[in-house]
Structure formats: C-alpha cells, structure tokens
Protein backbone atom coordinates (compact mmCIF):
# COMPACT_ATOMS: atom_id res chain seq x y z
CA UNK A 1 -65.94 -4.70 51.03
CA UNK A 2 -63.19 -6.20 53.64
CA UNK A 3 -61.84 -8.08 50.42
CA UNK A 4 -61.43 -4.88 48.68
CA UNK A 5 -59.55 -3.19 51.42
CA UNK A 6 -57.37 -6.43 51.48
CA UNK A 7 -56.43 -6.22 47.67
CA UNK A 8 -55.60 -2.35 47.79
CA UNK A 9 -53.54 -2.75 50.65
CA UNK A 10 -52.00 -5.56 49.13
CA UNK A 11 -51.44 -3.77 46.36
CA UNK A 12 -50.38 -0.41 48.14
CA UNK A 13 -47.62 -2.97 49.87
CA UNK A 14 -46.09 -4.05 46.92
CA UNK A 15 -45.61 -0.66 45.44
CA UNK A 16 -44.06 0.41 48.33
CA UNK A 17 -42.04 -2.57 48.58
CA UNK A 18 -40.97 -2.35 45.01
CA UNK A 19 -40.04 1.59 45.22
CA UNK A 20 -37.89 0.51 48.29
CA UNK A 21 -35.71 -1.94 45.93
CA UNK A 22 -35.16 0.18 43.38
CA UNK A 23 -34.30 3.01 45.84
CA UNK A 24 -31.76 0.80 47.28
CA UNK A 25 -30.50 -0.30 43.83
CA UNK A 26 -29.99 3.56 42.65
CA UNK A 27 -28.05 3.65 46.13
CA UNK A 28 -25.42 1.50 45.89
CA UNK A 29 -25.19 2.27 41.76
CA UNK A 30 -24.31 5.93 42.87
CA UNK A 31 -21.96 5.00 45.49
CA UNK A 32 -20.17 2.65 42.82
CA UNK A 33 -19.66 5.54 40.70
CA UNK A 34 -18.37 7.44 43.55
CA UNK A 35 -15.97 4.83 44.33
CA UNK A 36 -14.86 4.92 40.95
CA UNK A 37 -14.43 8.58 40.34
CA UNK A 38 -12.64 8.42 43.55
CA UNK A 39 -10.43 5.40 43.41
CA UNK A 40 -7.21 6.85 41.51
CA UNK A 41 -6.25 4.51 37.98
CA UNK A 42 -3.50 2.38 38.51
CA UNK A 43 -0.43 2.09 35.83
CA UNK A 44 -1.94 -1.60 34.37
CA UNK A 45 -5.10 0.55 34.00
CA UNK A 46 -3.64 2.62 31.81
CA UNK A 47 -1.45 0.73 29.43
CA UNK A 48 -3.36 -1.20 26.98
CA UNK A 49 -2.12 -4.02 24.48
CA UNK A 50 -3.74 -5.13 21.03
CA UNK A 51 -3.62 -5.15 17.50
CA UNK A 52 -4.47 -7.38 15.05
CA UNK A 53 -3.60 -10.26 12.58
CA UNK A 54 -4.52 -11.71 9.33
CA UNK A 55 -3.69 -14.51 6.98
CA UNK A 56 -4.65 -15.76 3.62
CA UNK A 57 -3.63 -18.81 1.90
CA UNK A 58 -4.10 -20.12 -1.66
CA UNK A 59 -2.76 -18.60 -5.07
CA UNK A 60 -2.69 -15.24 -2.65
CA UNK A 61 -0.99 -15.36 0.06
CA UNK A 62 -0.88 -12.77 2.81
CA UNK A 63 0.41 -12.61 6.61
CA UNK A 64 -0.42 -9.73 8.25
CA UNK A 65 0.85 -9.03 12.05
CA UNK A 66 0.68 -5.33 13.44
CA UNK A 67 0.89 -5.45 17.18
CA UNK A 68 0.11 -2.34 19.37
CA UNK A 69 0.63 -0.65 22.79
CA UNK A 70 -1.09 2.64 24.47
CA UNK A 71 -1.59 4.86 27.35
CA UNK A 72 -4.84 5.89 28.37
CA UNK A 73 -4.51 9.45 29.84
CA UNK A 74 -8.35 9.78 30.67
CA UNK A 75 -11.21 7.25 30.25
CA UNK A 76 -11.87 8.96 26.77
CA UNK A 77 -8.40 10.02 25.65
CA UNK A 78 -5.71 7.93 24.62
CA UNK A 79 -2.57 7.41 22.52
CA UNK A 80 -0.28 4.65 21.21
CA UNK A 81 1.76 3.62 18.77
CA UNK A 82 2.61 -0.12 17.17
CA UNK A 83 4.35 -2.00 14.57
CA UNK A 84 2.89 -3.85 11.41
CA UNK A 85 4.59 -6.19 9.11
CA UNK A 86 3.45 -7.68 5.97
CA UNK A 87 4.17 -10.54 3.49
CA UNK A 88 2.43 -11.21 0.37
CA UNK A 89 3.05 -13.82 -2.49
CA UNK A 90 0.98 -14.49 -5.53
CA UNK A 91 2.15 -17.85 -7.24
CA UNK A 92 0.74 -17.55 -10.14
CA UNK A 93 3.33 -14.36 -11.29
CA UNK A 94 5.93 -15.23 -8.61
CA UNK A 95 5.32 -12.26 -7.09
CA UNK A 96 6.38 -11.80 -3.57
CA UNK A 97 7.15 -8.65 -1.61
CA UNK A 98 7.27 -7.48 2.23
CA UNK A 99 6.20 -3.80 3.73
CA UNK A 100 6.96 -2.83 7.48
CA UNK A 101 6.61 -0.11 9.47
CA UNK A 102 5.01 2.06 12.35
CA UNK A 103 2.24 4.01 13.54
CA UNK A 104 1.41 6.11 16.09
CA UNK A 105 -2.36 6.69 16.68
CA UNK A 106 -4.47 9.11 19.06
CA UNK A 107 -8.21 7.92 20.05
CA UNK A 108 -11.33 10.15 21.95
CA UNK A 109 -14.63 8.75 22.94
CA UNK A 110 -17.08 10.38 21.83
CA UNK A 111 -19.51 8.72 23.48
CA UNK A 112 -20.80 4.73 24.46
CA UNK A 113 -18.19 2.88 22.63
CA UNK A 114 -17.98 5.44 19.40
CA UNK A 115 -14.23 7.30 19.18
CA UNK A 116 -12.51 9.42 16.87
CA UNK A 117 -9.06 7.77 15.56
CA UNK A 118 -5.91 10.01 13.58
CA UNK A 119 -3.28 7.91 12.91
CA UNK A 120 0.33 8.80 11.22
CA UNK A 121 2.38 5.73 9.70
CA UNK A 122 4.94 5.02 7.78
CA UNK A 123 5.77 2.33 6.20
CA UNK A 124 8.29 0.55 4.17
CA UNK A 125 8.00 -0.80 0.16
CA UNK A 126 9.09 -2.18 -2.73
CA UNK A 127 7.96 0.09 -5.35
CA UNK A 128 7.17 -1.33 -8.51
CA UNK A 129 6.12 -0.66 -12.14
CA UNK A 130 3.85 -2.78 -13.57
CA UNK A 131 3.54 -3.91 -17.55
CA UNK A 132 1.11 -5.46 -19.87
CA UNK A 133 2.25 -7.76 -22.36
CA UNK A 134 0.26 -8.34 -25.61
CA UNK A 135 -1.00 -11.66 -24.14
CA UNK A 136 -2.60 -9.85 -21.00
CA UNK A 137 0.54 -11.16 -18.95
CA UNK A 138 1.59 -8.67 -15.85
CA UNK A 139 5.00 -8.14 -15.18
CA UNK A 140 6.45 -6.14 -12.04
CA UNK A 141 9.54 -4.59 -12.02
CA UNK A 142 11.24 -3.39 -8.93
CA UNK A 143 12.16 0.41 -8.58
CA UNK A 144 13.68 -0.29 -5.21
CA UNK A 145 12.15 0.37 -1.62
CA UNK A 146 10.74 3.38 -0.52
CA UNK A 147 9.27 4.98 2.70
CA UNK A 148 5.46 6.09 2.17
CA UNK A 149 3.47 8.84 4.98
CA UNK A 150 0.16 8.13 5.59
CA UNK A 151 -2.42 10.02 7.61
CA UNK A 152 -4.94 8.13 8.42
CA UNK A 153 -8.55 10.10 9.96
CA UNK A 154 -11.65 8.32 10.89
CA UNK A 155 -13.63 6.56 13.61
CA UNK A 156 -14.64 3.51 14.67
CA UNK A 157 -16.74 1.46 17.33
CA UNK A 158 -15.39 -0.07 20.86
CA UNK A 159 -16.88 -3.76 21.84
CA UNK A 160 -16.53 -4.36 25.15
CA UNK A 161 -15.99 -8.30 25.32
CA UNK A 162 -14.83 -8.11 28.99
CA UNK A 163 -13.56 -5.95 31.56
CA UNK A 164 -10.58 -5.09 29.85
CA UNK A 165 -10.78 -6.58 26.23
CA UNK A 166 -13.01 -5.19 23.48
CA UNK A 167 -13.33 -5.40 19.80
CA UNK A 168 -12.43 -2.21 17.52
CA UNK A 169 -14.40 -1.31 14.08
CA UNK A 170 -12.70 0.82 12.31
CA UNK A 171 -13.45 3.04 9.32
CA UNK A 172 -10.60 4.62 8.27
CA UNK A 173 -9.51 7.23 5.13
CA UNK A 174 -5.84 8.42 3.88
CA UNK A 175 -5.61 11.33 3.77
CA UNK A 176 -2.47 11.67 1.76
CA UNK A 177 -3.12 8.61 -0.94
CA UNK A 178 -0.39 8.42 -3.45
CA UNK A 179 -0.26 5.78 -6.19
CA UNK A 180 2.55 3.57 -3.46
CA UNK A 181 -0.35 3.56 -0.88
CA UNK A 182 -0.58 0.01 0.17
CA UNK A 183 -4.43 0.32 0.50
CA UNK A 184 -7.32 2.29 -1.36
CA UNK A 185 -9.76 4.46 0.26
CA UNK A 186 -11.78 3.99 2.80
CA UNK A 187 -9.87 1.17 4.77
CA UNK A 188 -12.00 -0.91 7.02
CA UNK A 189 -10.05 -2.26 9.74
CA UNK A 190 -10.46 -5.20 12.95
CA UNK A 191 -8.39 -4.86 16.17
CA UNK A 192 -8.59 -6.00 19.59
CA UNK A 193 -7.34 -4.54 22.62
CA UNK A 194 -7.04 -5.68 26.35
C-alpha cells in the first residue's frame, strides 16, 4: 500500500514538474515574439541580395548570371529588381548569341515559406530566322536585335538555409509568350537570396 502511494506521488511529481517546463518554455517563446514584433527592422533587414547562376559546357554552351537586389517592406511583402545576362554557343552550327536585360519582381507570402511572384522583364536579342536545308542542316540568319516584354506570374517555395539565406523554387509562366521568348512555358527557376 505505502509503495503505491510512493509511485503515484512519484508520478503526480513528474507531471507537475513536466507542466512547469513547458509552461516556462511557452513563456519565454511568447516574450520572443513580443520582442520581435516590438524591436523595429533595421535597413540591412530589409535589403536583400541574390540571384542566381548557371553554366553548361560541351557542344552547348551556356553562362547564365542574373544578379538581384530587394526591399522588404513587411515580413511578407517585398519588391526588387535585377539584371541577367546570357551567352550561348553551339559548336557544332557556330552558333553564338548574347541576351541581356532587367527585371523587376514583386513577392507575398502566403504562408510558411510559399509566396506569390509577378515579375516584368525585358530583355535584349538577336532575332533570328531559322532554315532547313535538304540535308536536315539548320541555318540561322540574323534579323537584328530586338527588345522582348515578358510578364512573368507564378509562385514558388522559400528554403530557409540560415538566418538570412534561403533557397527559392520557382514555378513560373509568361504570360505574354511570343515566338522571340527566350524560354517556353512553364519556366522552372533556382535562386538564392541572403
């Protein structure tokens, strides 16, 4: 009988014990948050850097650079804008052309880590007409440079990979695809940001 008592208050203890630390736990989480909600968001809190790179070597060659800069005006809404320079080459035609241009771009969090992107860019290229021979041979010919819109809606997902830095997923579609649209429907894209 006395060992029974022993093991319900024992038990009895520990529950009280253990409601005590998580008690104390929730404390100091909501005080955090206070903190946080209080604590006003300094200018390097704001600004944000990123972009993203690419290259390909072989008989298709691309380089791909398209850094980025933006201003978060709330946790959830933000803006930017960047710059994006290409360079392909295909040896076996001799092929070789460049495209650059800009963007500007406007995110919202919908919620944990999932956002809503619209992006306008426009960008720079050689337009070209392409022909067949009767061996199956391709031939480009130039119809000179030309500045193409885009407007780009979709959404993506945020990795966090620190406090600042995270990993975007991006699932993009162009909304005003012409046949000089550097990219087909729907356009996946990778971008970090810190």
């Amino acid at each position: 009988m006395k060992n029974r008592i022993t093991k319900k208050l024992l038990v009895f203890m520990l529950m009280i014990f253990a409601l005590q630390q998580i008690t104390f736990a929730q404390y100091f989480e909501e005080e955090s948050i206070k903190e946080k909600k209080q604590r006003k968001w300094k200018l390097n809190e704001k600004v944000f850097f990123g972009g993203s790179l690419g290259l390909q070597f072989g008989t298709y060659t691309h380089i791909d650079i398209a850094p980025l800069i933006g201003y978060r005006f709330t946790p959830k809404f933000s803006v930017g804008g960047g710059v994006s320079y290409s360079y392909f080459r295909e040896s076996t035609t001799d092929f070789q052309s460049s495209i650059y241009g800009a963007s500007v771009f406007s995110q919202y969090v919908l919620f944990q880590g999932l956002f809503a992107h619209v992006e306008l860019e426009g960008l720079n290229l050689e337009s070209y007409s392409i022909y067949v021979d009767a061996n199956n041979n391709y031939y480009y010919e130039s119809e000179g440079r030309a500045w193409v819109g885009s407007y780009l809606l979709g959404a993506g997902f945020r990795q966090p990979i620190g406090e600042r830095a995270a990993i975007n997923y991006m699932i993009l579609w162009n909304l005003n695809e012409t046949r000089n649209s550097p990219y087909q429907n729907p356009i996946v894209r990778l971008s970090f940001n810190f």
